[in-house]
C-alpha atoms as a PDB file:
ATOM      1  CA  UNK A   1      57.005  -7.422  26.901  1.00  0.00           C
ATOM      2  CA  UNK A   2      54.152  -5.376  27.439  1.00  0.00           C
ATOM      3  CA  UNK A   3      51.311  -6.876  25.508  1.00  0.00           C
ATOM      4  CA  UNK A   4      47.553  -6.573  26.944  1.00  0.00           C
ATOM      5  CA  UNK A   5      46.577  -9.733  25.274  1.00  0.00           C
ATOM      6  CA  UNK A   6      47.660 -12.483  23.081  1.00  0.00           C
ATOM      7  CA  UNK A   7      46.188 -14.585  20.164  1.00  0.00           C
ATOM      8  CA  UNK A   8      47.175 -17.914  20.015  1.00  0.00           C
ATOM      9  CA  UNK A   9      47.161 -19.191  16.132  1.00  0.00           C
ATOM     10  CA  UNK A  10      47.808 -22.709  15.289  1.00  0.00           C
ATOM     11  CA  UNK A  11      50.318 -22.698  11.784  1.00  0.00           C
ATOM     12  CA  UNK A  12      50.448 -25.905   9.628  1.00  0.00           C
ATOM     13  CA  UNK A  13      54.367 -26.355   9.737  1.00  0.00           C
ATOM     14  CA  UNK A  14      55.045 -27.293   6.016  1.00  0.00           C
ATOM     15  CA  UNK A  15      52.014 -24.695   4.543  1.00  0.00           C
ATOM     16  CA  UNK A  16      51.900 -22.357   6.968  1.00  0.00           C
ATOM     17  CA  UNK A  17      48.214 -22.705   6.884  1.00  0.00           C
ATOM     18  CA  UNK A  18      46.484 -21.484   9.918  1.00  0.00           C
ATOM     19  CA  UNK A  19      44.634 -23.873  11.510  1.00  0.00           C
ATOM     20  CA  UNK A  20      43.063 -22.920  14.842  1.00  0.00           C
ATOM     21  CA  UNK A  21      42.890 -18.927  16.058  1.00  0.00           C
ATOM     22  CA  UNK A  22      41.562 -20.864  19.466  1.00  0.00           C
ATOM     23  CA  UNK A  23      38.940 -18.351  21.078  1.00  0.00           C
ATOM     24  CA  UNK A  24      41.332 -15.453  19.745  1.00  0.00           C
ATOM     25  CA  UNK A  25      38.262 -14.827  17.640  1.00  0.00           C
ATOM     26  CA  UNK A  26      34.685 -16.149  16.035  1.00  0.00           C
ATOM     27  CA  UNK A  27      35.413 -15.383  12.167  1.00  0.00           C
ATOM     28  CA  UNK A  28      37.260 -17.738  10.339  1.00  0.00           C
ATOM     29  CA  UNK A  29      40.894 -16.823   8.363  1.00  0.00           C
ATOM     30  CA  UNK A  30      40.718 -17.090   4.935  1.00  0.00           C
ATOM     31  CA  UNK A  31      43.670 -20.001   5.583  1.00  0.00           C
ATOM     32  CA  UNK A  32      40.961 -22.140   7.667  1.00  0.00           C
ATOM     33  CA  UNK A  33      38.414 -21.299   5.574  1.00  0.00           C
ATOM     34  CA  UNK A  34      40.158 -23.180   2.527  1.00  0.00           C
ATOM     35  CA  UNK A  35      41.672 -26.039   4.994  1.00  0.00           C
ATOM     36  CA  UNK A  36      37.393 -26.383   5.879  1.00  0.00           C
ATOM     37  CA  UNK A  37      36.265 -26.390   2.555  1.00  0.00           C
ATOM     38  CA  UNK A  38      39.225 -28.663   0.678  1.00  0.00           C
ATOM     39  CA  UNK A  39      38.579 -31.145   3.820  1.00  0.00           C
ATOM     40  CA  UNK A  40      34.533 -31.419   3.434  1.00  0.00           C
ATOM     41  CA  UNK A  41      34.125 -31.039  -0.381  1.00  0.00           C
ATOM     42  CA  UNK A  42      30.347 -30.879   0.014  1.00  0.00           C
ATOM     43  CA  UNK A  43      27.792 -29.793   3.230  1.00  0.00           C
ATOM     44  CA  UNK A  44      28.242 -32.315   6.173  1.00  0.00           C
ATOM     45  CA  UNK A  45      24.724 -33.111   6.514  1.00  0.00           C
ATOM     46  CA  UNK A  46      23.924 -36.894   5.857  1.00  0.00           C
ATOM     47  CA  UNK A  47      22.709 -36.938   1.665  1.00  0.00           C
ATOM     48  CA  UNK A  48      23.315 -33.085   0.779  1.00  0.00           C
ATOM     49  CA  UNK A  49      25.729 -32.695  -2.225  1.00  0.00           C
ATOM     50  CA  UNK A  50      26.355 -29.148  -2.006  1.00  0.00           C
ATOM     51  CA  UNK A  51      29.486 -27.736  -2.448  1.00  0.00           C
ATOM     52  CA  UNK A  52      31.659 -26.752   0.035  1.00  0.00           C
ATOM     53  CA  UNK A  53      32.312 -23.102  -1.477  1.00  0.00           C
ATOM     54  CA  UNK A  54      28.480 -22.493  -1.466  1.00  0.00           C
ATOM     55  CA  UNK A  55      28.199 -23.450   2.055  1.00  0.00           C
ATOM     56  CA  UNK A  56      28.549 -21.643   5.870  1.00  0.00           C
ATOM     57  CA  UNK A  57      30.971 -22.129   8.048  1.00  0.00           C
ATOM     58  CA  UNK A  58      29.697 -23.800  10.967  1.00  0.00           C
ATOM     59  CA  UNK A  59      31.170 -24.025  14.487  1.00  0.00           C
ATOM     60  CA  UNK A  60      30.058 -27.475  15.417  1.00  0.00           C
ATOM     61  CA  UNK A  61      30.658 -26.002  19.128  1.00  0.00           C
ATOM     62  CA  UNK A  62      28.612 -23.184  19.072  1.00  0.00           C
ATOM     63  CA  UNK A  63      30.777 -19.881  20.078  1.00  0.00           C
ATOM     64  CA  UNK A  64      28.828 -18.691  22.611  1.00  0.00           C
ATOM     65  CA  UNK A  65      29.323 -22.128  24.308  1.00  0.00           C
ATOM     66  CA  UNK A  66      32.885 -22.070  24.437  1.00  0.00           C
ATOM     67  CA  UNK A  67      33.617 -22.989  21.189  1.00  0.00           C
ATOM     68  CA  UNK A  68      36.958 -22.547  19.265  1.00  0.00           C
ATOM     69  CA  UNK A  69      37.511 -21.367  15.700  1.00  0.00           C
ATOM     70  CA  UNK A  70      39.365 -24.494  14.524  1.00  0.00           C
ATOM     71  CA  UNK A  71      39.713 -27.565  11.798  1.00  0.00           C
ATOM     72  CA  UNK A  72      38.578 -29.579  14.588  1.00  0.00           C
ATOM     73  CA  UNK A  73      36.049 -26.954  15.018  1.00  0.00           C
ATOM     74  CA  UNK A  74      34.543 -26.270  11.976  1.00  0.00           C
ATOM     75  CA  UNK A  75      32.007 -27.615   9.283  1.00  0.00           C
ATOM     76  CA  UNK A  76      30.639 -26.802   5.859  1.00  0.00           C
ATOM     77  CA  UNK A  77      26.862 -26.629   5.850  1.00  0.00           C
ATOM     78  CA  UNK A  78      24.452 -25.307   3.315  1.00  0.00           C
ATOM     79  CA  UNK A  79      22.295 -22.841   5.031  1.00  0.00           C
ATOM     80  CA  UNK A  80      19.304 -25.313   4.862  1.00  0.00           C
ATOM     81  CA  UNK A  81      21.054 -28.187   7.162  1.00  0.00           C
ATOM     82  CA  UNK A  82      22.906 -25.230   9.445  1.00  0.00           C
ATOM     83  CA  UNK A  83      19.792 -23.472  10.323  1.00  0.00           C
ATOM     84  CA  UNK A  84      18.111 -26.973  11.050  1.00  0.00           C
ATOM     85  CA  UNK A  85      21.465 -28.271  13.019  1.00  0.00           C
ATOM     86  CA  UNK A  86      19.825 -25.319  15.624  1.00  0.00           C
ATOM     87  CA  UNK A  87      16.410 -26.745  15.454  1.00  0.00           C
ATOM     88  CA  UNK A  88      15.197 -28.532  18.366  1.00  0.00           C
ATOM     89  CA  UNK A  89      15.736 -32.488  18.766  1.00  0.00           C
ATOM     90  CA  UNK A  90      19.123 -32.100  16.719  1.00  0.00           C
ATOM     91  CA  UNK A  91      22.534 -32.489  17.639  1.00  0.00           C
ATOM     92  CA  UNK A  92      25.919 -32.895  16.019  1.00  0.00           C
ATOM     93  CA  UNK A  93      29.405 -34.024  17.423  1.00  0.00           C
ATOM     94  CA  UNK A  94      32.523 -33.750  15.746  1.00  0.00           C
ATOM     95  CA  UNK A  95      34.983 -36.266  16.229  1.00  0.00           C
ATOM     96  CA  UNK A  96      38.294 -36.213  14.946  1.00  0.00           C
ATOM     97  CA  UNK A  97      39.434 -37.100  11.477  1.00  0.00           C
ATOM     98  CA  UNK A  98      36.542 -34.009  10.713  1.00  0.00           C
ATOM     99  CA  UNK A  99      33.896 -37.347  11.257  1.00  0.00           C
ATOM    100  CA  UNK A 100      30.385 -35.670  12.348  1.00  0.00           C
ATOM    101  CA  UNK A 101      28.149 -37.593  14.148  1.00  0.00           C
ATOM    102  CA  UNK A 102      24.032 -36.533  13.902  1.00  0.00           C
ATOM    103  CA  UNK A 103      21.377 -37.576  15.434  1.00  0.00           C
ATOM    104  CA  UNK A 104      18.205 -36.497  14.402  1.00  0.00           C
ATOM    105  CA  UNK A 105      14.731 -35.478  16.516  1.00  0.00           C
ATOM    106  CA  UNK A 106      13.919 -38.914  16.197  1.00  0.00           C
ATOM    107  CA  UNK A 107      16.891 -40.527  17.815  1.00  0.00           C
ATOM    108  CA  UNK A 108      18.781 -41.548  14.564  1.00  0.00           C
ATOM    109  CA  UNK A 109      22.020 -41.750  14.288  1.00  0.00           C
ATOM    110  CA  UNK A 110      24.132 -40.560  10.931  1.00  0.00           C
ATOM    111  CA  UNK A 111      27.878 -40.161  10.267  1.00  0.00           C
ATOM    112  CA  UNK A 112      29.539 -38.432   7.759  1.00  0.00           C
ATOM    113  CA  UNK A 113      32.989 -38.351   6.497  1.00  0.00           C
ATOM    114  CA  UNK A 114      35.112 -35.641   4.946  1.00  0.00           C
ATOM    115  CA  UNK A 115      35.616 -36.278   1.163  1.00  0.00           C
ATOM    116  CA  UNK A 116      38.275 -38.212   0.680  1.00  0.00           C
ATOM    117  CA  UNK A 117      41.414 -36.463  -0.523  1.00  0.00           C
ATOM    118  CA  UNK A 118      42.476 -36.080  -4.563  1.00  0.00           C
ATOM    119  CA  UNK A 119      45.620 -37.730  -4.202  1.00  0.00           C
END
């Protein structure tokens, strides 16, 4: 085989869903994109009710700092709590389960929880 590179691409094995394109790449399949959005239901920031479709895609893991485009990866943010996610004093760890963990400038501590699902 004479391939100059390789993508890896993580399938859901009953959907076919893709869930992780790794570092393969920094925008997000349609596939993930949907898996994101049905898992949040709103923007991940502690109190916002926005819905997921009107949100960004946010790597939690910045790209540029290694990163990966993945479920594990990835949460919806309006653009109001993702541009202040970058502001200084803020940080944000995602756990599994698609928990995110903030803490603010002033050292407080919020989790959040995917919505639950419909069924």
């Amino acid at each position: 085989m004479n391939a100059p590179s390789f993508t890896r691409i993580l399938i859901q094995p009953e959907t076919g869903a893709v869930l992780s394109v790794g570092r393969g790449q920094y925008r997000v399949p349609a596939d993930l994109q949907r898996a994101v959005r049905l898992r949040d239901g709103t923007c991940r920031a502690p109190g916002c009710g926005r819905r997921a479709r009107a949100c960004d895609l946010d790597h939690s893991v910045a790209w540029e700092d290694g990163g990966t485009t993945a479920v594990g990866n990835l949460a919806c943010l309006c653009r109001h709590h993702h541009r202040m996610k970058h502001l200084p004093g803020w940080s944000l760890d995602h756990g599994p389960g698609g928990v995110l963990e903030w803490t603010t400038p002033a050292g407080r501590h919020h989790r959040t929880a995917p919505d639950p699902a419909p069924f």
